[in-house]
C-alpha atoms as a PDB file:
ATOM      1  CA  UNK A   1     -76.894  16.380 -57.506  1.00  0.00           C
ATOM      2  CA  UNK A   2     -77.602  16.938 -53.484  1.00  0.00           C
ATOM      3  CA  UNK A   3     -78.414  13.395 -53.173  1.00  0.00           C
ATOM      4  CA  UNK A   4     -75.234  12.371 -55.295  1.00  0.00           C
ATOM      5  CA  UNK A   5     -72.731  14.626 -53.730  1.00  0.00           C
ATOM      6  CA  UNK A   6     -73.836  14.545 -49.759  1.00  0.00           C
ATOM      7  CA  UNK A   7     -71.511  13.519 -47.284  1.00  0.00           C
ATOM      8  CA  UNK A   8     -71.182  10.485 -45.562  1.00  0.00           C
ATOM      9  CA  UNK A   9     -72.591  10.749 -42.292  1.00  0.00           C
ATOM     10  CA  UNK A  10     -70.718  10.131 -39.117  1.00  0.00           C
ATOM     11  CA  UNK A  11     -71.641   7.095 -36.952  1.00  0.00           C
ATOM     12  CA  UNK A  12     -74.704   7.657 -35.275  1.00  0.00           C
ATOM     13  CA  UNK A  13     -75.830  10.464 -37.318  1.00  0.00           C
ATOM     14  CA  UNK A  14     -78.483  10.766 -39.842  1.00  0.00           C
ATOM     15  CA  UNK A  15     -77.625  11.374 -43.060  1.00  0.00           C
ATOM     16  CA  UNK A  16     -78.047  14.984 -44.559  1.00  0.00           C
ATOM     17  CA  UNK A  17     -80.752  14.211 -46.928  1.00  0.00           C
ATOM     18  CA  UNK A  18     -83.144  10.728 -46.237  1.00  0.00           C
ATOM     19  CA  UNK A  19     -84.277  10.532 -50.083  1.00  0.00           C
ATOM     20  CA  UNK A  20     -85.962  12.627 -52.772  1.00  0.00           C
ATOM     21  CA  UNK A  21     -88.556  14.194 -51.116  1.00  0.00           C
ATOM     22  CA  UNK A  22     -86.764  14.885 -47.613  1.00  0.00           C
ATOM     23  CA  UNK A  23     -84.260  16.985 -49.884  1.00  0.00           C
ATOM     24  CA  UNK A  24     -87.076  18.229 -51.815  1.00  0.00           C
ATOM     25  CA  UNK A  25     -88.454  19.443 -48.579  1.00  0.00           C
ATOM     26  CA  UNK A  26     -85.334  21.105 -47.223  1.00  0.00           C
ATOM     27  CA  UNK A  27     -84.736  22.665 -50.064  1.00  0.00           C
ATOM     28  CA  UNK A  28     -87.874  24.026 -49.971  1.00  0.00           C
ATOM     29  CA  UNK A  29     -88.212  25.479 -46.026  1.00  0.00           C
ATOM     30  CA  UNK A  30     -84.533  26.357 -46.542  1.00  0.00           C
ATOM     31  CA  UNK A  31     -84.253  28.203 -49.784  1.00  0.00           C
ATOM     32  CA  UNK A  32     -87.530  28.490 -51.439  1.00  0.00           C
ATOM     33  CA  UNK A  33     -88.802  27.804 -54.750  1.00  0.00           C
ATOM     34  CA  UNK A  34     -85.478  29.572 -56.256  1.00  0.00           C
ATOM     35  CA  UNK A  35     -83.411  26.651 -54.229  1.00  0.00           C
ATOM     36  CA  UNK A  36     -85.424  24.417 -56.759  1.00  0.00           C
ATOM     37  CA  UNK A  37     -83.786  25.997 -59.416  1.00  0.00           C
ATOM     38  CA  UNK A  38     -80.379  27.254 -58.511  1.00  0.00           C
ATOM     39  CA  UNK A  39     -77.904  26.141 -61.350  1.00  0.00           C
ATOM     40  CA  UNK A  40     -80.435  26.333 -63.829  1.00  0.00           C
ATOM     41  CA  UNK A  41     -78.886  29.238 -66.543  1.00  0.00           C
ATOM     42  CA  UNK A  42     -76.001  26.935 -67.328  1.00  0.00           C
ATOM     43  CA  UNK A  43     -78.352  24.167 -68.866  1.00  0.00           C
ATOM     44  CA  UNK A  44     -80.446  26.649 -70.335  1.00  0.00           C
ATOM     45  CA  UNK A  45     -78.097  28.161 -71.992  1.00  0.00           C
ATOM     46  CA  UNK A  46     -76.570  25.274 -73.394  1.00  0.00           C
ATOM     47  CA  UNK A  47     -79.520  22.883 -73.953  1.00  0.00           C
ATOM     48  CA  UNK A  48     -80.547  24.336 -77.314  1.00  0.00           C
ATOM     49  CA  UNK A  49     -77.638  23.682 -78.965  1.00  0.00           C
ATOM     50  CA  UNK A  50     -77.069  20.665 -76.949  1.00  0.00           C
ATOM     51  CA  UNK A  51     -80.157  19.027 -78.650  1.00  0.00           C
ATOM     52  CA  UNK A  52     -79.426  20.438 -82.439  1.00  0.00           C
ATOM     53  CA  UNK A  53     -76.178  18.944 -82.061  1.00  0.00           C
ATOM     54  CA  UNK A  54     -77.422  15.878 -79.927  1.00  0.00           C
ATOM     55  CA  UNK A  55     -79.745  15.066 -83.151  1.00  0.00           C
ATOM     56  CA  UNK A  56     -77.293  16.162 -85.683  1.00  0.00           C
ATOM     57  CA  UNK A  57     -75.072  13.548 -84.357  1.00  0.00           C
ATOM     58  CA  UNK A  58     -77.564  10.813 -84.359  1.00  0.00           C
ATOM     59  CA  UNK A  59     -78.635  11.357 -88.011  1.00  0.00           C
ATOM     60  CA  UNK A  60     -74.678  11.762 -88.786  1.00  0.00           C
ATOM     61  CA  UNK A  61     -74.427   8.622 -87.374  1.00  0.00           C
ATOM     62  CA  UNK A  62     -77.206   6.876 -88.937  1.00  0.00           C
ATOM     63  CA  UNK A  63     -75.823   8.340 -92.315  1.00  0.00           C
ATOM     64  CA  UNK A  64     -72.674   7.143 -91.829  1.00  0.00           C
ATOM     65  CA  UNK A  65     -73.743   3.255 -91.734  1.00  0.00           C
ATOM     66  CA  UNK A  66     -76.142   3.468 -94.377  1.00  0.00           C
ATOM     67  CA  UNK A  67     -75.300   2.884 -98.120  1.00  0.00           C
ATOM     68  CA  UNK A  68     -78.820   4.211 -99.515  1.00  0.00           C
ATOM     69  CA  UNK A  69     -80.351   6.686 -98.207  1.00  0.00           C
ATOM     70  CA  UNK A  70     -83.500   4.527 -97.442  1.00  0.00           C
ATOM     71  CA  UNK A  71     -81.471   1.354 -95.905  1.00  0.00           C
ATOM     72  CA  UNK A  72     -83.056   0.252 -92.434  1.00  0.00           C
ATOM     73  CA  UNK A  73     -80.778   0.129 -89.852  1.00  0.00           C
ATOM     74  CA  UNK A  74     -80.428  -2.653 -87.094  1.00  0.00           C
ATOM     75  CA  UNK A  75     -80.621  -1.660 -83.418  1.00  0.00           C
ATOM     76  CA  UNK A  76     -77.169  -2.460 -82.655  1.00  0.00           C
ATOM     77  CA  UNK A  77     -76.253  -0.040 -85.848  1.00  0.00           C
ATOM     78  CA  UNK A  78     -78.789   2.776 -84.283  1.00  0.00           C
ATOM     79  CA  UNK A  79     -76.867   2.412 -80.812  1.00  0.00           C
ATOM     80  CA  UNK A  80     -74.084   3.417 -82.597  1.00  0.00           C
ATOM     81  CA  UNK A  81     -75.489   6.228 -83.942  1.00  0.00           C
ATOM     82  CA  UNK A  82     -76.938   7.249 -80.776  1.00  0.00           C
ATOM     83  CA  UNK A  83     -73.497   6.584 -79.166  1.00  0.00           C
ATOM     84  CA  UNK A  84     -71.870   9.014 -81.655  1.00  0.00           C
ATOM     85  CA  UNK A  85     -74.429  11.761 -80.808  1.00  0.00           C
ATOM     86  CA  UNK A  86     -73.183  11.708 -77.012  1.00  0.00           C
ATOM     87  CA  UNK A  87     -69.287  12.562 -78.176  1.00  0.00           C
ATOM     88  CA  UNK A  88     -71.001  15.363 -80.090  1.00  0.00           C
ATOM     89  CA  UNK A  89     -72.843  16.562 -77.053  1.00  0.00           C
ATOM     90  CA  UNK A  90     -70.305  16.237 -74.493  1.00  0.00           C
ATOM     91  CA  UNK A  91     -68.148  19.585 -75.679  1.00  0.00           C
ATOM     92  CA  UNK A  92     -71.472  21.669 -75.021  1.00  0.00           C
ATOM     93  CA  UNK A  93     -72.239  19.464 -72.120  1.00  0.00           C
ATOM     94  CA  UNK A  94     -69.379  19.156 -69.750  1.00  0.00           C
ATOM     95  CA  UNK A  95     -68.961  22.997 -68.506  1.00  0.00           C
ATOM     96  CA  UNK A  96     -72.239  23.237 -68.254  1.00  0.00           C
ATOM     97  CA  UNK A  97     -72.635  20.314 -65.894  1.00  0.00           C
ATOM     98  CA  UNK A  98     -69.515  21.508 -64.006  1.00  0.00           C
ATOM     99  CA  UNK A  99     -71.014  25.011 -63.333  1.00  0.00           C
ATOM    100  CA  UNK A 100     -74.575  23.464 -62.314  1.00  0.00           C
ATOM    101  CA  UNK A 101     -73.320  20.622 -59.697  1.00  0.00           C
ATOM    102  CA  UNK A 102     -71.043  23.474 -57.836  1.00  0.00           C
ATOM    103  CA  UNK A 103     -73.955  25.822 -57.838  1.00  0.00           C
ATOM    104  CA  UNK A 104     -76.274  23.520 -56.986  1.00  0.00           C
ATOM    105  CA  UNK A 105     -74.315  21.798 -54.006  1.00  0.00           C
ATOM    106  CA  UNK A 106     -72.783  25.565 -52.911  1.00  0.00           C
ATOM    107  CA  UNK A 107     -76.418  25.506 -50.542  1.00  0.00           C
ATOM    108  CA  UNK A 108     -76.270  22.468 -48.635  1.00  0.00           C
ATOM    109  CA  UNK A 109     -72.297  23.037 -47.766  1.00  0.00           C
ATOM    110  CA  UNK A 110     -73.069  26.564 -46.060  1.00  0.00           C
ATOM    111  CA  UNK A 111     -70.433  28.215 -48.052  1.00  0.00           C
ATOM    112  CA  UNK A 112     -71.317  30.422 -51.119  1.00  0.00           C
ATOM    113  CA  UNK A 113     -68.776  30.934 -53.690  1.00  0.00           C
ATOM    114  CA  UNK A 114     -70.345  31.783 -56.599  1.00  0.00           C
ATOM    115  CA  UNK A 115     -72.981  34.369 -57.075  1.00  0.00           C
ATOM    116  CA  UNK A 116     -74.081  32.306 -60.203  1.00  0.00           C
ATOM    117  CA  UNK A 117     -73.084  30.612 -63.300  1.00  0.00           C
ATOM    118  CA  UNK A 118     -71.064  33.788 -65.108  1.00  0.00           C
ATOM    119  CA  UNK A 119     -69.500  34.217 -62.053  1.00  0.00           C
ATOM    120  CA  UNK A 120     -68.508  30.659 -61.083  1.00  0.00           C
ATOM    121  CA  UNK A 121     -67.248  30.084 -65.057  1.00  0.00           C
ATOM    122  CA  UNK A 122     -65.060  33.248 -64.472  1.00  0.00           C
ATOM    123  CA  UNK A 123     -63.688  31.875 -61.147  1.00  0.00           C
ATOM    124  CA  UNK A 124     -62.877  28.554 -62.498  1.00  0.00           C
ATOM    125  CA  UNK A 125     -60.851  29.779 -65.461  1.00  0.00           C
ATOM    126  CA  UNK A 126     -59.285  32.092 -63.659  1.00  0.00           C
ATOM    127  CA  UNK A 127     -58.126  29.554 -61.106  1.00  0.00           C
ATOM    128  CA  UNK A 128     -57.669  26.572 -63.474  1.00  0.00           C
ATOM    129  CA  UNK A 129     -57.700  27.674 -67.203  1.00  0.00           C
ATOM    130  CA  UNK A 130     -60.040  25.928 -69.419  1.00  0.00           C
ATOM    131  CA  UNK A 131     -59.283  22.419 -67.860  1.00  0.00           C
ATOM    132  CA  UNK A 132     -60.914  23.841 -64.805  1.00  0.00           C
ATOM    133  CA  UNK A 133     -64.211  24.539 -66.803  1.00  0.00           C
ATOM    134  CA  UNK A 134     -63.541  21.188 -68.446  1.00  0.00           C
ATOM    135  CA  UNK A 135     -63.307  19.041 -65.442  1.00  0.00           C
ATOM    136  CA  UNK A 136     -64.772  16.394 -65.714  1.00  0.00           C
ATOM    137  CA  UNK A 137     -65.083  15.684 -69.130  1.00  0.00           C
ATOM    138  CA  UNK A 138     -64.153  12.386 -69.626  1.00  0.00           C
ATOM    139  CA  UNK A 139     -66.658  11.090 -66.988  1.00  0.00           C
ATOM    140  CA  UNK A 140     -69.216  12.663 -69.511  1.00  0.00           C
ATOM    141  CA  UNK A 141     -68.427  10.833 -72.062  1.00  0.00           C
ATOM    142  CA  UNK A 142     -68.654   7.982 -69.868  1.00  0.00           C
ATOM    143  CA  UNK A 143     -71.841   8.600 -69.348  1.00  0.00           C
ATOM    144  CA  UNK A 144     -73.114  10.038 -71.985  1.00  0.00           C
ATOM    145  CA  UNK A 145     -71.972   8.067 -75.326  1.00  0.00           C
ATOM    146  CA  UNK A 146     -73.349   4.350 -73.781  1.00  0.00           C
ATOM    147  CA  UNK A 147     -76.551   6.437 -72.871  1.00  0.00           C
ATOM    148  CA  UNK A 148     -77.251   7.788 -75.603  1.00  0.00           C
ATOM    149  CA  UNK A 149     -76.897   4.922 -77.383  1.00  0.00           C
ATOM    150  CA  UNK A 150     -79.832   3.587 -75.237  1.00  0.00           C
ATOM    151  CA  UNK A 151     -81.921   6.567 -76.025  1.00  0.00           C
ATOM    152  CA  UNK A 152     -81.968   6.788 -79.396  1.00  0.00           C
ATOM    153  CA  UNK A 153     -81.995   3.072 -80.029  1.00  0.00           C
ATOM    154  CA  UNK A 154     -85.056   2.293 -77.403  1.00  0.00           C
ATOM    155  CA  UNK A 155     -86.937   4.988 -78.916  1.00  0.00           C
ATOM    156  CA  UNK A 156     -86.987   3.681 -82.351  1.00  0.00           C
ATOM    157  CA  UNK A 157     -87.497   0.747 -81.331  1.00  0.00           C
ATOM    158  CA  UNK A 158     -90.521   1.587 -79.325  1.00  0.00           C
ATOM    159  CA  UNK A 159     -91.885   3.682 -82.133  1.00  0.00           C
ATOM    160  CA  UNK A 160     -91.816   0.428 -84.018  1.00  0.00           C
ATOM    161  CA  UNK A 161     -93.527  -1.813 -81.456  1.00  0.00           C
ATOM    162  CA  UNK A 162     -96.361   0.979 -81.078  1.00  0.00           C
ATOM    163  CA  UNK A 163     -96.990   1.460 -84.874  1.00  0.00           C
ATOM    164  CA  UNK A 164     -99.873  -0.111 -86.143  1.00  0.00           C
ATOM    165  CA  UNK A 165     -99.655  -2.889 -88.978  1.00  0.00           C
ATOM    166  CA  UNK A 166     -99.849  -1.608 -92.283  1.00  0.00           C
ATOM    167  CA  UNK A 167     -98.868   2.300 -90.781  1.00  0.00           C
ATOM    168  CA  UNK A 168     -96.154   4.538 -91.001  1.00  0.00           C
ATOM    169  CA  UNK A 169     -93.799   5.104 -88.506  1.00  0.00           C
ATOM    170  CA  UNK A 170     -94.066   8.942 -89.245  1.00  0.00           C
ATOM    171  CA  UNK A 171     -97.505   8.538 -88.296  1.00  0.00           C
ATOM    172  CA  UNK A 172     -97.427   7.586 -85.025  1.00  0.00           C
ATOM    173  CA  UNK A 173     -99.858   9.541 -82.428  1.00  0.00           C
ATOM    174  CA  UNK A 174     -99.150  11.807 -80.242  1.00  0.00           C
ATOM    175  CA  UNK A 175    -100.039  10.021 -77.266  1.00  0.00           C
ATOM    176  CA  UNK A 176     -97.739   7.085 -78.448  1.00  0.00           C
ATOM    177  CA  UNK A 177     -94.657   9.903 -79.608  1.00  0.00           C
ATOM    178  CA  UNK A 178     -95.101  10.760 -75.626  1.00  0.00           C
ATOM    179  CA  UNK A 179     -94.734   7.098 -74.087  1.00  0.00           C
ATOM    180  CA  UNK A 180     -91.994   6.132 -76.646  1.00  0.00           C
ATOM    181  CA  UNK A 181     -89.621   9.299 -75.664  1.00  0.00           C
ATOM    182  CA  UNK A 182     -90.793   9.302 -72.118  1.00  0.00           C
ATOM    183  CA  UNK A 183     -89.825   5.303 -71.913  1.00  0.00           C
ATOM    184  CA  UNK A 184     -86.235   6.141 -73.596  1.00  0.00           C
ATOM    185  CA  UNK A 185     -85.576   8.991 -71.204  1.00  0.00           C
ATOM    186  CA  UNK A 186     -85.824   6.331 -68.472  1.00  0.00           C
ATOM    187  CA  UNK A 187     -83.866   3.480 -69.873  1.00  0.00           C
ATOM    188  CA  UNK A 188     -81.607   6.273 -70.777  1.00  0.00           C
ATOM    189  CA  UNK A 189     -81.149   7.081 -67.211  1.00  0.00           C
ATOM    190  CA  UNK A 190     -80.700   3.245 -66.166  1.00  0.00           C
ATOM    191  CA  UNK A 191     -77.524   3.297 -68.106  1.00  0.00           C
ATOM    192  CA  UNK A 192     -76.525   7.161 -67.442  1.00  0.00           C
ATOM    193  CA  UNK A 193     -76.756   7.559 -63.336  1.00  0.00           C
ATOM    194  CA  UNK A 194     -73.970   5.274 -62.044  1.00  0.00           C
ATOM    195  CA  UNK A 195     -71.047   7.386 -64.599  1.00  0.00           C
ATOM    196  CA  UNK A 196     -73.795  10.654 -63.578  1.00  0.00           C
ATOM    197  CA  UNK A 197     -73.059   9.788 -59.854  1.00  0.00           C
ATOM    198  CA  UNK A 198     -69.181   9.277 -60.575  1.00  0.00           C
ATOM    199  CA  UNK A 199     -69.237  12.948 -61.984  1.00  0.00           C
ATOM    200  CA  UNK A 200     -71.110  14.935 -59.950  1.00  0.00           C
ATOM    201  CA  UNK A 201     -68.680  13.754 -57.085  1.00  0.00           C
ATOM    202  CA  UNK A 202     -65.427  14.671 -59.091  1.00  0.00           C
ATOM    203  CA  UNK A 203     -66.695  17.973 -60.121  1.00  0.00           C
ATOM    204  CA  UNK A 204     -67.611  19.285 -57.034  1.00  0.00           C
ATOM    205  CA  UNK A 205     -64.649  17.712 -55.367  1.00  0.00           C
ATOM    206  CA  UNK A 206     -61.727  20.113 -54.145  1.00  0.00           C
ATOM    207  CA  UNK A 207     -58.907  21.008 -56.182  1.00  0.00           C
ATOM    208  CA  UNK A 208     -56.624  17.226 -56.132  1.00  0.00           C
ATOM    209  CA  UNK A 209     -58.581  15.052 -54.166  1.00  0.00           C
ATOM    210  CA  UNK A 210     -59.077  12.561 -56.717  1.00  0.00           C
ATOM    211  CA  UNK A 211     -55.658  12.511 -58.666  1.00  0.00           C
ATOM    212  CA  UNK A 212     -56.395   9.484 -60.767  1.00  0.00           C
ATOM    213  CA  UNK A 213     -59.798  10.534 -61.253  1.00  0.00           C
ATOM    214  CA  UNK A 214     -62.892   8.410 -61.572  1.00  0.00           C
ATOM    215  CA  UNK A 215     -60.843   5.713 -60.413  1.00  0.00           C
ATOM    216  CA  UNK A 216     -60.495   7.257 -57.322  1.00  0.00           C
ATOM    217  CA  UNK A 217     -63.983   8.120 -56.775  1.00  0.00           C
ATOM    218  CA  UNK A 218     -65.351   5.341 -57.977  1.00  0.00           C
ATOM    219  CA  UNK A 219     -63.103   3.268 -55.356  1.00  0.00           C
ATOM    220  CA  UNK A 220     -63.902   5.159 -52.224  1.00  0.00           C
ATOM    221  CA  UNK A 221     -67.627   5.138 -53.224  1.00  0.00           C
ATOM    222  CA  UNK A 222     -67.434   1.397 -53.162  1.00  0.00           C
ATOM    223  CA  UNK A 223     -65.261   1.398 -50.092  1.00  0.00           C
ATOM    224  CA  UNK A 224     -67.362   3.796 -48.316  1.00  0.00           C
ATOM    225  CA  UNK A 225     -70.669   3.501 -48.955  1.00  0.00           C
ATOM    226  CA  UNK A 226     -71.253  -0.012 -51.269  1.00  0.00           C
ATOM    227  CA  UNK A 227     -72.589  -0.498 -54.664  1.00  0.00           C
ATOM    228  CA  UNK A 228     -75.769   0.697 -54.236  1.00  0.00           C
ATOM    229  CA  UNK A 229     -74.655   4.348 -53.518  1.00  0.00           C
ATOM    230  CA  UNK A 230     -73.605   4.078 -57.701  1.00  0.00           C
ATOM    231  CA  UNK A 231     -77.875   4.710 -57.779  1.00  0.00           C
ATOM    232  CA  UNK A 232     -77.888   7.813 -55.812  1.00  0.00           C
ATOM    233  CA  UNK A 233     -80.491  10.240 -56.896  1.00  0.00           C
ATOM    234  CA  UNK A 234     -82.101   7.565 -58.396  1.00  0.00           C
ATOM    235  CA  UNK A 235     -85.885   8.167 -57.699  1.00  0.00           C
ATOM    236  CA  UNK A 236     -85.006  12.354 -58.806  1.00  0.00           C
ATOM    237  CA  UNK A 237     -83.881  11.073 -62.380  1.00  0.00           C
ATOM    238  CA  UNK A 238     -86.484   9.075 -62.951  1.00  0.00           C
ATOM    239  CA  UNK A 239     -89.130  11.533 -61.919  1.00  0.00           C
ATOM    240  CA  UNK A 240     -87.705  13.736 -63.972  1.00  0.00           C
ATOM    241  CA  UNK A 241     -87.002  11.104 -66.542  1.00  0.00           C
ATOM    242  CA  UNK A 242     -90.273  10.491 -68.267  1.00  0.00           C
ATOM    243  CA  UNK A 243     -91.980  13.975 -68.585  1.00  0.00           C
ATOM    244  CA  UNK A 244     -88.519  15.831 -70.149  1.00  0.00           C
ATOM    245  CA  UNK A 245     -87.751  12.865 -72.247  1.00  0.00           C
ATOM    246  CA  UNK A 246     -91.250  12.895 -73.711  1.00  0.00           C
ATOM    247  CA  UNK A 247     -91.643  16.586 -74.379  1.00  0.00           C
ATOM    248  CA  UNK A 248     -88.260  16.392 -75.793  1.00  0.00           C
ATOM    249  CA  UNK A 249     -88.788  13.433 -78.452  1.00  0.00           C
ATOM    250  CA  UNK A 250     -92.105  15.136 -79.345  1.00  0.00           C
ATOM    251  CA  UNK A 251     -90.951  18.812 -79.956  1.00  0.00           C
ATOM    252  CA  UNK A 252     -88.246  17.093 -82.408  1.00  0.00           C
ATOM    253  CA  UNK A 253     -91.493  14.809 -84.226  1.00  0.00           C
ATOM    254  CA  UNK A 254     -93.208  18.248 -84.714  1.00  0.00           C
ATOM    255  CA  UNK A 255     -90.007  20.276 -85.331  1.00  0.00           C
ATOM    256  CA  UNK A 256     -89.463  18.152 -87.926  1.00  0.00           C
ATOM    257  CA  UNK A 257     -92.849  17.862 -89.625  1.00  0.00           C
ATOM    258  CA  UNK A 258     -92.800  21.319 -89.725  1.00  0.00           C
ATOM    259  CA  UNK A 259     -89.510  21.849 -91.239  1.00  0.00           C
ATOM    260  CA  UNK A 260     -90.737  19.205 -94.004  1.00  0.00           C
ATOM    261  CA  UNK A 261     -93.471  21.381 -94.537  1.00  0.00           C
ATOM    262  CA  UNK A 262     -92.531  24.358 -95.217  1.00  0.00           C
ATOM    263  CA  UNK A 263     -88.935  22.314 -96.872  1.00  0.00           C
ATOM    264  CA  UNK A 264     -89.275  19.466 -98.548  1.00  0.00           C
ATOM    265  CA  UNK A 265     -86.668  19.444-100.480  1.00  0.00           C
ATOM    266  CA  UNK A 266     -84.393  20.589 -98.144  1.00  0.00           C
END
């Protein structure tokens, strides 16, 4: 969100943060370990229920477009039910992303605001009503219904490419359950960061500087710093990309082997 939110420097004058690890770095010397973490209750908070619903979603979808319950779907029919999973997310995700890029950029802009994410929820109702915790919404969905899509749809498809002839796909190894989500997580990401980048600027933005919304960010991005500043953050997501993605496809494999277990009827 640093990366993604820094100012354009003047002419002549480095830029406040040179990549991933130079914010890494003074973010490290200038705030500690906590500065590693500041934002963090928000998602935590909400990530739980984020997921159930995330999943819920996707099997609604896949449900929706099958007429037995054992028809197979077709990828472009499983990025539709991925895609529906991201609407589902985005009412638990949006104020939660709101609270986290303010907190998280509050640092590097000298000024703090909020003493954390209670207290910066409470400020922005009281100064803009729910909207104000709901800023930012639609970019959310712009980002988050095509990327899902991705996710869910490269995942089973990778779980099919790494199943051995003649096994079952609910069979699949550990190892492989690992590579397949942490592979999705990233492709995920390829499709997520340039709507991510759009959002994290209009949520920390002040009070009416983008009136037409991503439009207007999305123009003076392009104007002011070129395409390529559509990818920044880009090395940070990916990083993070692989290891959360993977955990997070395999705690849902074993969630649900366990839930078969001790329910199979259910």
């Amino acid at each position: 969100v640093r990366l993604q939110t820094q100012p354009k420097p003047q002419p002549g004058q480095a830029p406040l943060y040179s990549g991933t690890f130079d914010c890494f770095r003074k973010t490290l010397l200038g705030e500690g370990v906590r500065g590693l973490y500041r934002g963090m209750a928000a998602p935590i908070i909400g990530v739980t229920p984020m997921y159930a619903v995330c999943f819920f979603g996707f099997g609604l979808g896949k449900r929706l477009q099958q007429r037995k319950p054992d028809d197979v779907l077709t990828y472009p029919q499983l990025f539709a039910a991925g895609m529906l999973s991201g609407v589902f997310t985005t009412v638990i995700m949006a104020p939660g992303e709101r609270i986290k890029c303010l907190l998280q950029i509050q640092a590097a802009t000298g000024e703090t605001k909020y003493s954390g994410s209670l207290d910066c929820a409470k400020q922005l109702y009281r100064e803009a009503g729910i909207r104000g915790v709901y800023k930012g919404t639609v970019l959310t969905l712009m980002r988050d219904v095509p990327a899902s899509g991705m996710y869910f749809m490269t995942y089973e498809w990778l779980k099919n490419i790494l199943t051995p002839q003649g096994k079952s796909v609910s069979d699949l190894s550990v190892p492989r359950i690992l590579f397949a989500g942490g592979l999705a997580g990233i492709f995920n990401w390829v499709v997520a960061i340039p709507p991510d980048v759009l959002k994290s600027r209009f949520q920390t933005a002040p009070e009416g500087k983008y009136p037409n919304g991503f439009r207007d960010v999305l123009r003076e991005l392009i104007r002011e710093e070129g395409v390529a500043s559509l990818y920044k953050g880009f090395t940070a997501v990916m990083i993070r990309a692989f290891p959360a993605n993977a955990a997070c496809f395999l705690g849902f494999e074993v969630a649900m082997k366990f839930l078969n277990w001790i329910a199979p009827g259910l």
